[in-house]
PDB file of N, CA and C in Angstrom:
ATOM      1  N   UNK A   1       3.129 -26.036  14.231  1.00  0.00           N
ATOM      2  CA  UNK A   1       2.653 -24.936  13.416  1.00  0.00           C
ATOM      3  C   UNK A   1       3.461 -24.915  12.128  1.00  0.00           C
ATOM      4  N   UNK A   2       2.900 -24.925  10.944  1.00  0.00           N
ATOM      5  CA  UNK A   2       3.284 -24.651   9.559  1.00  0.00           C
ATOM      6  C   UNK A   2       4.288 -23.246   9.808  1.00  0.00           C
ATOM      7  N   UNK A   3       5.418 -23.213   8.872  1.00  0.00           N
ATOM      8  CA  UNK A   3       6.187 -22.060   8.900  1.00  0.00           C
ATOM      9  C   UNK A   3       5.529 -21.184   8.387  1.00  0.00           C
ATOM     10  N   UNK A   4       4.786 -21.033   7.192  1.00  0.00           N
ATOM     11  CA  UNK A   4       4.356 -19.801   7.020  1.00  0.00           C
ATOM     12  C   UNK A   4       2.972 -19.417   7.592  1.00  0.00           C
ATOM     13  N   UNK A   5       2.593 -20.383   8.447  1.00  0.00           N
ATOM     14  CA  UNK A   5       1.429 -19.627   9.675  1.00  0.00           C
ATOM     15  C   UNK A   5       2.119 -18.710  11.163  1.00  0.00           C
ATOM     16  N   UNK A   6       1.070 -17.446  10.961  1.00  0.00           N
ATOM     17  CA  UNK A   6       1.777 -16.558  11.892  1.00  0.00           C
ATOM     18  C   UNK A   6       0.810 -17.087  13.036  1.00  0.00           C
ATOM     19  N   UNK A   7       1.347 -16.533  14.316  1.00  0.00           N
ATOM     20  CA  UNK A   7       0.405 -16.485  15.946  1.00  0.00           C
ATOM     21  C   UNK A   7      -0.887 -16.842  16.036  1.00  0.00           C
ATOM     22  N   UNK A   8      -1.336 -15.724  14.980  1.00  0.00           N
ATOM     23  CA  UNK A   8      -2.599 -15.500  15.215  1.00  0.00           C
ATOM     24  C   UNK A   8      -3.250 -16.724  14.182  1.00  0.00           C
ATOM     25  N   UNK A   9      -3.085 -17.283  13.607  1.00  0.00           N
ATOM     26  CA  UNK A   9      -3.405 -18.231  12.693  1.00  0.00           C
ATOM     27  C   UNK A   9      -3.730 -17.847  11.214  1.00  0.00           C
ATOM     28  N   UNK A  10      -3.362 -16.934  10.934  1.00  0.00           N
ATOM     29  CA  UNK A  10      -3.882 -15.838   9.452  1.00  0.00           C
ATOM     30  C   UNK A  10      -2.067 -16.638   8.871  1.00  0.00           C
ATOM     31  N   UNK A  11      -2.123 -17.362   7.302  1.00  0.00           N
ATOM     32  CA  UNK A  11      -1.108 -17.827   6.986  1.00  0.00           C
ATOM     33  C   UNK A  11      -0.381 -16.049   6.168  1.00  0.00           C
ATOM     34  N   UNK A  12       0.413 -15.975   5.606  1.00  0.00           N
ATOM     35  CA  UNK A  12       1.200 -14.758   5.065  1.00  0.00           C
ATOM     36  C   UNK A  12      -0.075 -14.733   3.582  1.00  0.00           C
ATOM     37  N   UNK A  13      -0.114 -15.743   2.407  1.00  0.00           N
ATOM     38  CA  UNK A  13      -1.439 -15.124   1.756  1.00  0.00           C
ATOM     39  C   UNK A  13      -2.415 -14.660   1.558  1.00  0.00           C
ATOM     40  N   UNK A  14      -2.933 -14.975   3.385  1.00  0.00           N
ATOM     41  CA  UNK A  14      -3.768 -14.395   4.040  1.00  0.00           C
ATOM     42  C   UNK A  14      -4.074 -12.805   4.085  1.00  0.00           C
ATOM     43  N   UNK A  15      -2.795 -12.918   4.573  1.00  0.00           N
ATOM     44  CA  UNK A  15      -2.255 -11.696   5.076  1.00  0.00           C
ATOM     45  C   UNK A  15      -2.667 -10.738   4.063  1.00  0.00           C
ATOM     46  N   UNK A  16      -1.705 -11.115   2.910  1.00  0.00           N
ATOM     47  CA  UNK A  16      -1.734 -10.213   1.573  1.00  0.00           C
ATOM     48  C   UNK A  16      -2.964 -10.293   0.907  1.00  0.00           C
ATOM     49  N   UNK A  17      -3.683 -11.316   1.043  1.00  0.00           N
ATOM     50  CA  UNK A  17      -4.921 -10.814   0.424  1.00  0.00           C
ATOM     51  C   UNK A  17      -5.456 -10.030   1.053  1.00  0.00           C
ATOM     52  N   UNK A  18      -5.742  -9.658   2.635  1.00  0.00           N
ATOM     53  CA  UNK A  18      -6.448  -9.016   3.349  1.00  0.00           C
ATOM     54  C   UNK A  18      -6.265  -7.363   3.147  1.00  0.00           C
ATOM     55  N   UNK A  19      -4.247  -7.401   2.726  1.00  0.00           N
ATOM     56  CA  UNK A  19      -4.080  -5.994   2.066  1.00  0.00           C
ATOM     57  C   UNK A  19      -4.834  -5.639   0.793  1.00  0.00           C
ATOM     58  N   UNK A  20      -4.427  -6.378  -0.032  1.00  0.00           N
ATOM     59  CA  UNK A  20      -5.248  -6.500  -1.048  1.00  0.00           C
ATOM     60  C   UNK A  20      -6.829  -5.378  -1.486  1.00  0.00           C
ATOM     61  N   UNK A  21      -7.331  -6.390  -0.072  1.00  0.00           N
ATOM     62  CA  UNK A  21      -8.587  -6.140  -0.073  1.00  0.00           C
ATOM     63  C   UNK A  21      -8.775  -4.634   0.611  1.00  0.00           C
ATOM     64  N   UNK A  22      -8.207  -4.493   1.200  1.00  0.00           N
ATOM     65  CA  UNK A  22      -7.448  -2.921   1.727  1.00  0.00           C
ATOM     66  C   UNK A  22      -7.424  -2.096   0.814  1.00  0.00           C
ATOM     67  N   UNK A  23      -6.552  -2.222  -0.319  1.00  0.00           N
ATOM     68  CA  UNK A  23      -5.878  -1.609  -0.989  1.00  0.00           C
ATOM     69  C   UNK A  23      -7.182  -0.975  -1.986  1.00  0.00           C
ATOM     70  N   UNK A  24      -7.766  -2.155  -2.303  1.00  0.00           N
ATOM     71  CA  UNK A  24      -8.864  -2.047  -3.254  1.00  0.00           C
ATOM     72  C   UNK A  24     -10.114  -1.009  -2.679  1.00  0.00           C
ATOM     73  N   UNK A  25     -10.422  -1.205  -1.744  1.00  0.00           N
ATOM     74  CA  UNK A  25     -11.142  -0.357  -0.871  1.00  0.00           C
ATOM     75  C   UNK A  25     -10.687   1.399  -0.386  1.00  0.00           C
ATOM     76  N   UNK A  26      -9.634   1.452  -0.495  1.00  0.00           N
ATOM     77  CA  UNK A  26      -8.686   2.809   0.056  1.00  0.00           C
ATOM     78  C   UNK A  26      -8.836   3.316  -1.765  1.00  0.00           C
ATOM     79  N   UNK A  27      -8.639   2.835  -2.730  1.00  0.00           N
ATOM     80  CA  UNK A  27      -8.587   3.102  -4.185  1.00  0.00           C
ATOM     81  C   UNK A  27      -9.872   3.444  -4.457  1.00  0.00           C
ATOM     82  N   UNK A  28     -11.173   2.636  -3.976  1.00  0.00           N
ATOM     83  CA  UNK A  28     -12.105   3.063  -4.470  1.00  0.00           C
ATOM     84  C   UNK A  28     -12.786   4.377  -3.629  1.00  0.00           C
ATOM     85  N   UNK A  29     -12.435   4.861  -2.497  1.00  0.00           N
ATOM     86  CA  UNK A  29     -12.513   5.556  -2.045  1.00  0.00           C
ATOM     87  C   UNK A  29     -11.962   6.854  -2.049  1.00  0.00           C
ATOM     88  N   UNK A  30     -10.987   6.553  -2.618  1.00  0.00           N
ATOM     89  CA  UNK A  30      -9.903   7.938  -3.405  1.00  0.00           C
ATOM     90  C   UNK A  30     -10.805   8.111  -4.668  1.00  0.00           C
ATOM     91  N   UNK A  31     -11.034   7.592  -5.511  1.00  0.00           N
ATOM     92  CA  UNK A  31     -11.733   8.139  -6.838  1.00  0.00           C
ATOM     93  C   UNK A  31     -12.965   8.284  -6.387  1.00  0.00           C
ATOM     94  N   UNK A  32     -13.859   7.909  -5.282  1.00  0.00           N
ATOM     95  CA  UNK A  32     -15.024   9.060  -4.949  1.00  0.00           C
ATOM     96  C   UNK A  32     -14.552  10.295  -4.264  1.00  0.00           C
ATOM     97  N   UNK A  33     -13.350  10.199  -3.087  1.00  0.00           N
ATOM     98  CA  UNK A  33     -13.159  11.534  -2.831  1.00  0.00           C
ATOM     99  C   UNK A  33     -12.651  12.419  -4.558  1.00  0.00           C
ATOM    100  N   UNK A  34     -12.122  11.920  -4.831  1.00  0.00           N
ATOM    101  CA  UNK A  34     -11.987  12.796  -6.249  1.00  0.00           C
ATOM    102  C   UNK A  34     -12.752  13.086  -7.103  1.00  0.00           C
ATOM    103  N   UNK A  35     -13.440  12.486  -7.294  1.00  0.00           N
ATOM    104  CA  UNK A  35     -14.687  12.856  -7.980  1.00  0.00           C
ATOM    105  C   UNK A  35     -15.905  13.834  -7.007  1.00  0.00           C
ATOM    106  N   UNK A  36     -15.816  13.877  -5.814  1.00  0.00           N
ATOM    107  CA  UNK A  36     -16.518  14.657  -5.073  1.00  0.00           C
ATOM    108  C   UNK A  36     -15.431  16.206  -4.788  1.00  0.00           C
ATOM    109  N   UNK A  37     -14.493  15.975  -5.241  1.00  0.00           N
ATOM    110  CA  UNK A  37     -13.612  17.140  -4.900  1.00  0.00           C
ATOM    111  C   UNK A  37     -12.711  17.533  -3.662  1.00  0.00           C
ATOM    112  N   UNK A  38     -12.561  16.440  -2.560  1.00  0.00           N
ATOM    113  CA  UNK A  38     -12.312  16.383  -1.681  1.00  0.00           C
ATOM    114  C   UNK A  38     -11.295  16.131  -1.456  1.00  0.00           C
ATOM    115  N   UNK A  39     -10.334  17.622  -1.720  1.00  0.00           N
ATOM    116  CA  UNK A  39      -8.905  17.383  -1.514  1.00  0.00           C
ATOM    117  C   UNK A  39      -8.090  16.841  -0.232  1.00  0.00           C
ATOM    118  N   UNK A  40      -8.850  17.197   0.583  1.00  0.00           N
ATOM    119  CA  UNK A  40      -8.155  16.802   1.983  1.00  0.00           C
ATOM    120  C   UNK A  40      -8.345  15.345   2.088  1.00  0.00           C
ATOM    121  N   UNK A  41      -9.154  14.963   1.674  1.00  0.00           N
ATOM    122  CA  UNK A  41      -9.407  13.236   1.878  1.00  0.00           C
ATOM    123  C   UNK A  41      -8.711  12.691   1.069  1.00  0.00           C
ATOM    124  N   UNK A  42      -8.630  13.345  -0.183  1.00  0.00           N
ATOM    125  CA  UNK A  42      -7.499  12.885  -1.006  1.00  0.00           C
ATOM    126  C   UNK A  42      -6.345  12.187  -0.151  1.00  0.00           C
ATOM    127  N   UNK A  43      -5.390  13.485  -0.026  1.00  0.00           N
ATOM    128  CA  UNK A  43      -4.384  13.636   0.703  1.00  0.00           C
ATOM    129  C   UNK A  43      -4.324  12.638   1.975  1.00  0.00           C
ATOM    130  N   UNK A  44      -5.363  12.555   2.387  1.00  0.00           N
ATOM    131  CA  UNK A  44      -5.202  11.087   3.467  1.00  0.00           C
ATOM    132  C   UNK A  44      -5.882   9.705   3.382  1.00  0.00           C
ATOM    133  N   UNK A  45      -6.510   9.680   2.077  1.00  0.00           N
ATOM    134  CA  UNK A  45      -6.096   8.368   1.658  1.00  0.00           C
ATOM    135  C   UNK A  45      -5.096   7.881   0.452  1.00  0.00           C
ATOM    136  N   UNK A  46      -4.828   8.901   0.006  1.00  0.00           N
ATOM    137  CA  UNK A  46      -2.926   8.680  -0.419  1.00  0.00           C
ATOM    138  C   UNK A  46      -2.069   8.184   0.942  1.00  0.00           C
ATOM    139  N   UNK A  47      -2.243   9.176   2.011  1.00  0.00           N
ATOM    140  CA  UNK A  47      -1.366   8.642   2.854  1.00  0.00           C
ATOM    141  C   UNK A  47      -1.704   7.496   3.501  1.00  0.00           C
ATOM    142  N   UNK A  48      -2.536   7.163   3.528  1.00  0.00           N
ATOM    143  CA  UNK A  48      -3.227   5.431   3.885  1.00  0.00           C
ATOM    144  C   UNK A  48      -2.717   4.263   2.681  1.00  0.00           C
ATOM    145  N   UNK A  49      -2.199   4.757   1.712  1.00  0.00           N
ATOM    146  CA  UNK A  49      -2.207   3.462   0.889  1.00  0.00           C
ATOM    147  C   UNK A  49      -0.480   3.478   0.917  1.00  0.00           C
ATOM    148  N   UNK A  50      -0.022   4.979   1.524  1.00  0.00           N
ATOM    149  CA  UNK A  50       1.431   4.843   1.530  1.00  0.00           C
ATOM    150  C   UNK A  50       1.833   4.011   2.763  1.00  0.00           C
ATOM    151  N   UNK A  51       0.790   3.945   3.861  1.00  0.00           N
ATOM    152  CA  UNK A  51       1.090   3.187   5.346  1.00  0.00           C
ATOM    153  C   UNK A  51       0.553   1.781   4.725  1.00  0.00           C
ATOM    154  N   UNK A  52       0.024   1.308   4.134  1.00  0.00           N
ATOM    155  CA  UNK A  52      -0.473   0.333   3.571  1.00  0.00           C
ATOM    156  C   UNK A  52       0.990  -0.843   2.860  1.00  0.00           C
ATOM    157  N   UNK A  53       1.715   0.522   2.437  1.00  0.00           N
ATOM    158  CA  UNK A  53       2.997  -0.194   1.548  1.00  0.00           C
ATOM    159  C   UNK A  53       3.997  -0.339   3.056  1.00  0.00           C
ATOM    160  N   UNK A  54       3.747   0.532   3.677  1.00  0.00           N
ATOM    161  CA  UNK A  54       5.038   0.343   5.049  1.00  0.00           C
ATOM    162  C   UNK A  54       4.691  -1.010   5.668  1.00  0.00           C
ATOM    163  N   UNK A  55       3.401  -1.119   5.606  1.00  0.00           N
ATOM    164  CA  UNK A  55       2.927  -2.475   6.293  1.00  0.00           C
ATOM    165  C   UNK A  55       3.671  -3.449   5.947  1.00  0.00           C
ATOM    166  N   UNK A  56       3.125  -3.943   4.036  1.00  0.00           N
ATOM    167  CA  UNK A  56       3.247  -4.917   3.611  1.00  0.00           C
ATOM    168  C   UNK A  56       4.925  -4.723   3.789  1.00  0.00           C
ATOM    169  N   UNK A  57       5.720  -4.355   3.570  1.00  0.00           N
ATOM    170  CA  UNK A  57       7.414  -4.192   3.647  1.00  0.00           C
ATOM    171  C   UNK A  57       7.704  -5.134   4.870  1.00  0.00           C
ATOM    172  N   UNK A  58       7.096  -4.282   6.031  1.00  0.00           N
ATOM    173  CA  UNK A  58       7.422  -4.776   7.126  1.00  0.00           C
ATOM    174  C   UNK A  58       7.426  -5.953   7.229  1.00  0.00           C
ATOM    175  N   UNK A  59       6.398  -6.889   6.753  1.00  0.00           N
ATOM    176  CA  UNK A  59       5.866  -8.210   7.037  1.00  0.00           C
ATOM    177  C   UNK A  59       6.560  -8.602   5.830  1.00  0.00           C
ATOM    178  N   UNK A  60       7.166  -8.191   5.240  1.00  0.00           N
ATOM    179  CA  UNK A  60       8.065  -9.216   4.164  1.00  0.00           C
ATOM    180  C   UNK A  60       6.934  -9.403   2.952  1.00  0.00           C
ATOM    181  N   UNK A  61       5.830  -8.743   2.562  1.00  0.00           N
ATOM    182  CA  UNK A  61       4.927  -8.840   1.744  1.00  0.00           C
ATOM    183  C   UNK A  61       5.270  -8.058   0.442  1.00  0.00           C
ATOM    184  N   UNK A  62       5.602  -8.965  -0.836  1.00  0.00           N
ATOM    185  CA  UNK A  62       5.887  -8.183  -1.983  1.00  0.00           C
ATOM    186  C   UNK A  62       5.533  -6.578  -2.136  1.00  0.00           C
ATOM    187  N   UNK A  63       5.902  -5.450  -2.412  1.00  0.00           N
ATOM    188  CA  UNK A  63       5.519  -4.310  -2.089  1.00  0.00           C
ATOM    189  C   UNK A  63       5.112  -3.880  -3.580  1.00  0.00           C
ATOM    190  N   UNK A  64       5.924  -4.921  -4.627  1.00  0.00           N
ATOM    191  CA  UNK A  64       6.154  -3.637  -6.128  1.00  0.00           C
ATOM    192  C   UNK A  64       4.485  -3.520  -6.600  1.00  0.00           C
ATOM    193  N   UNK A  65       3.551  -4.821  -6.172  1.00  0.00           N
ATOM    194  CA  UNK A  65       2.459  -3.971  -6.776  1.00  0.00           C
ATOM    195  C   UNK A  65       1.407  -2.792  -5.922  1.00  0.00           C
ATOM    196  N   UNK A  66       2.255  -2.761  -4.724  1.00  0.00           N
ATOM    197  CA  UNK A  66       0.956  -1.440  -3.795  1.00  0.00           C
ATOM    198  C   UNK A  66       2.066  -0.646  -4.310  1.00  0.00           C
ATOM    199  N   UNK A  67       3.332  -0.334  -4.473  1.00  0.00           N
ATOM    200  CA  UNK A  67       3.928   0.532  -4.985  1.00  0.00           C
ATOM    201  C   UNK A  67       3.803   0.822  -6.516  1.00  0.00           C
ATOM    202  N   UNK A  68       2.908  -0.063  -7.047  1.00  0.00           N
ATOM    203  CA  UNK A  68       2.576   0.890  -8.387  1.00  0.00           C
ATOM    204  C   UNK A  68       1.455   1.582  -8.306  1.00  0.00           C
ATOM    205  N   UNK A  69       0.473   0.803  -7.527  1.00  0.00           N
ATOM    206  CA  UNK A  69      -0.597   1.563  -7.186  1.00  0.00           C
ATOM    207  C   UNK A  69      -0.697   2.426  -6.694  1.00  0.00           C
ATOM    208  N   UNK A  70       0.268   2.765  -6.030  1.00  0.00           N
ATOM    209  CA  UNK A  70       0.538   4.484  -5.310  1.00  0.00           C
ATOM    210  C   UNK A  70       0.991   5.275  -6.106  1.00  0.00           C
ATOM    211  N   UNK A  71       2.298   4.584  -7.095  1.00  0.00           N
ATOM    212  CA  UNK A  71       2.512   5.321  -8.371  1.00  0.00           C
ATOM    213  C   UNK A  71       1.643   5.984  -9.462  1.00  0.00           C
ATOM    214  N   UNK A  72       0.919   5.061  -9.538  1.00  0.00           N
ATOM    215  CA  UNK A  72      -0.696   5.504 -10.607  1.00  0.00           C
ATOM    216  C   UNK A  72      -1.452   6.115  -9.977  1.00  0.00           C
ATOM    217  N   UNK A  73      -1.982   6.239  -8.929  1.00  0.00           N
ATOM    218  CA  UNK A  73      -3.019   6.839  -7.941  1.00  0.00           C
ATOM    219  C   UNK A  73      -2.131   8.456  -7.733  1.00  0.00           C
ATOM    220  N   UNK A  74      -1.069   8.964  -7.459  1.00  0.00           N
ATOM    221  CA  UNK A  74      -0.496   9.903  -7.155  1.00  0.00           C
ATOM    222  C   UNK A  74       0.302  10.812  -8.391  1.00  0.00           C
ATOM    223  N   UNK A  75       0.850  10.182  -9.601  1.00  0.00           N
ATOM    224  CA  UNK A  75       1.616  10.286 -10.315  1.00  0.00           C
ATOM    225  C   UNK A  75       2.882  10.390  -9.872  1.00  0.00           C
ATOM    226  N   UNK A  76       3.070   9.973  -8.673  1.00  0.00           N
ATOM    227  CA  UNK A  76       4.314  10.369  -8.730  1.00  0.00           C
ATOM    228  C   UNK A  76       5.420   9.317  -8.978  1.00  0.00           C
ATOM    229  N   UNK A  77       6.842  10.014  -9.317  1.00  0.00           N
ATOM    230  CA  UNK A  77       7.868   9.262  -9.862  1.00  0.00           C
ATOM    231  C   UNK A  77       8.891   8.935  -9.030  1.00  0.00           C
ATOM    232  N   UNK A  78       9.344   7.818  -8.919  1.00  0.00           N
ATOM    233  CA  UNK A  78       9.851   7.167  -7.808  1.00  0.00           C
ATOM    234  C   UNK A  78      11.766   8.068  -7.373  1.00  0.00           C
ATOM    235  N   UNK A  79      12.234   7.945  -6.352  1.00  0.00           N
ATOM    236  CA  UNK A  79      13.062   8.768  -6.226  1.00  0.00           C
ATOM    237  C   UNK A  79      14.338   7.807  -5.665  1.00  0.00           C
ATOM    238  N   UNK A  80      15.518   8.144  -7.022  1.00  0.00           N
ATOM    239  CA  UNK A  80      16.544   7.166  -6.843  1.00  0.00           C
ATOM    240  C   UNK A  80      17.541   7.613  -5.767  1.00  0.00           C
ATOM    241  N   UNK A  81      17.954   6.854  -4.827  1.00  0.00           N
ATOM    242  CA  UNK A  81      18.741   7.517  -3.596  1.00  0.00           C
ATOM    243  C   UNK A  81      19.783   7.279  -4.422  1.00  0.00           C
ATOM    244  N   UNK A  82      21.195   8.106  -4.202  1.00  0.00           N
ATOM    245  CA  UNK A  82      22.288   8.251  -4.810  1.00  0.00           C
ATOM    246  C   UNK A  82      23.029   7.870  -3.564  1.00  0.00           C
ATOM    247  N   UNK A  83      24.156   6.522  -4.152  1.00  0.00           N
ATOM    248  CA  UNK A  83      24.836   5.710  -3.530  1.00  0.00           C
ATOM    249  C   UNK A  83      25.621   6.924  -2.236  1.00  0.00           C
ATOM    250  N   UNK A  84      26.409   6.321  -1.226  1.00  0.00           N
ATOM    251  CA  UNK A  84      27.211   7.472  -0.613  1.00  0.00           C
ATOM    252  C   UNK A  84      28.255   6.686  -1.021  1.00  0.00           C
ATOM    253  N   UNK A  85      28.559   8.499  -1.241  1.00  0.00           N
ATOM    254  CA  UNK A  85      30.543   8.224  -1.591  1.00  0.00           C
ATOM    255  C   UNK A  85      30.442   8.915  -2.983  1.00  0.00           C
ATOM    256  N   UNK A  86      29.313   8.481  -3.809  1.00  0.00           N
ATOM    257  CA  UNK A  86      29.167   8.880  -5.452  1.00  0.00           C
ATOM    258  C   UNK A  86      29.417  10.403  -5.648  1.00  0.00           C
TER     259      UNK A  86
END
């Protein structure tokens, strides 16, 4: 087996495209719940694209661009942990 083929036979670009394709789908679905007004769906497909970024982390999958996309999709501004001891 090739190193970067996992178990199941899906190689890791695989992988990330499949988020990808995730990602793109959870996005376009947030700007119809928003445009339909649907705050609560909002709110949980924000939190779907935030489990989306826990994923890709986990699996060692570049995160900075679903983490901008959550950035732009939410506005929100990223939050610097302050060293301990500082």
């Amino acid at each position: 087996m090739r190193g970067d083929q996992r178990k199941d036979g899906y190689t890791m670009s695989e992988f990330a495209d499949q988020l990808d394709t995730r990602i793109d789908d959870v996005r376009q679905r947030l700007h119809e719940a928003r445009a339909a007004g649907d705050d609560f769906l909002v709110e949980n497909l924000i939190d779907e694209l935030e489990n989306l970024l826990a994923l890709a982390d986990r699996n060692d999958v570049d995160t900075g661009p679903i983490a901008e996309v959550i950035r732009a999709e939410t506005g929100s501004i990223p939050v610097i942990v302050e060293p301990e001891g500082a």
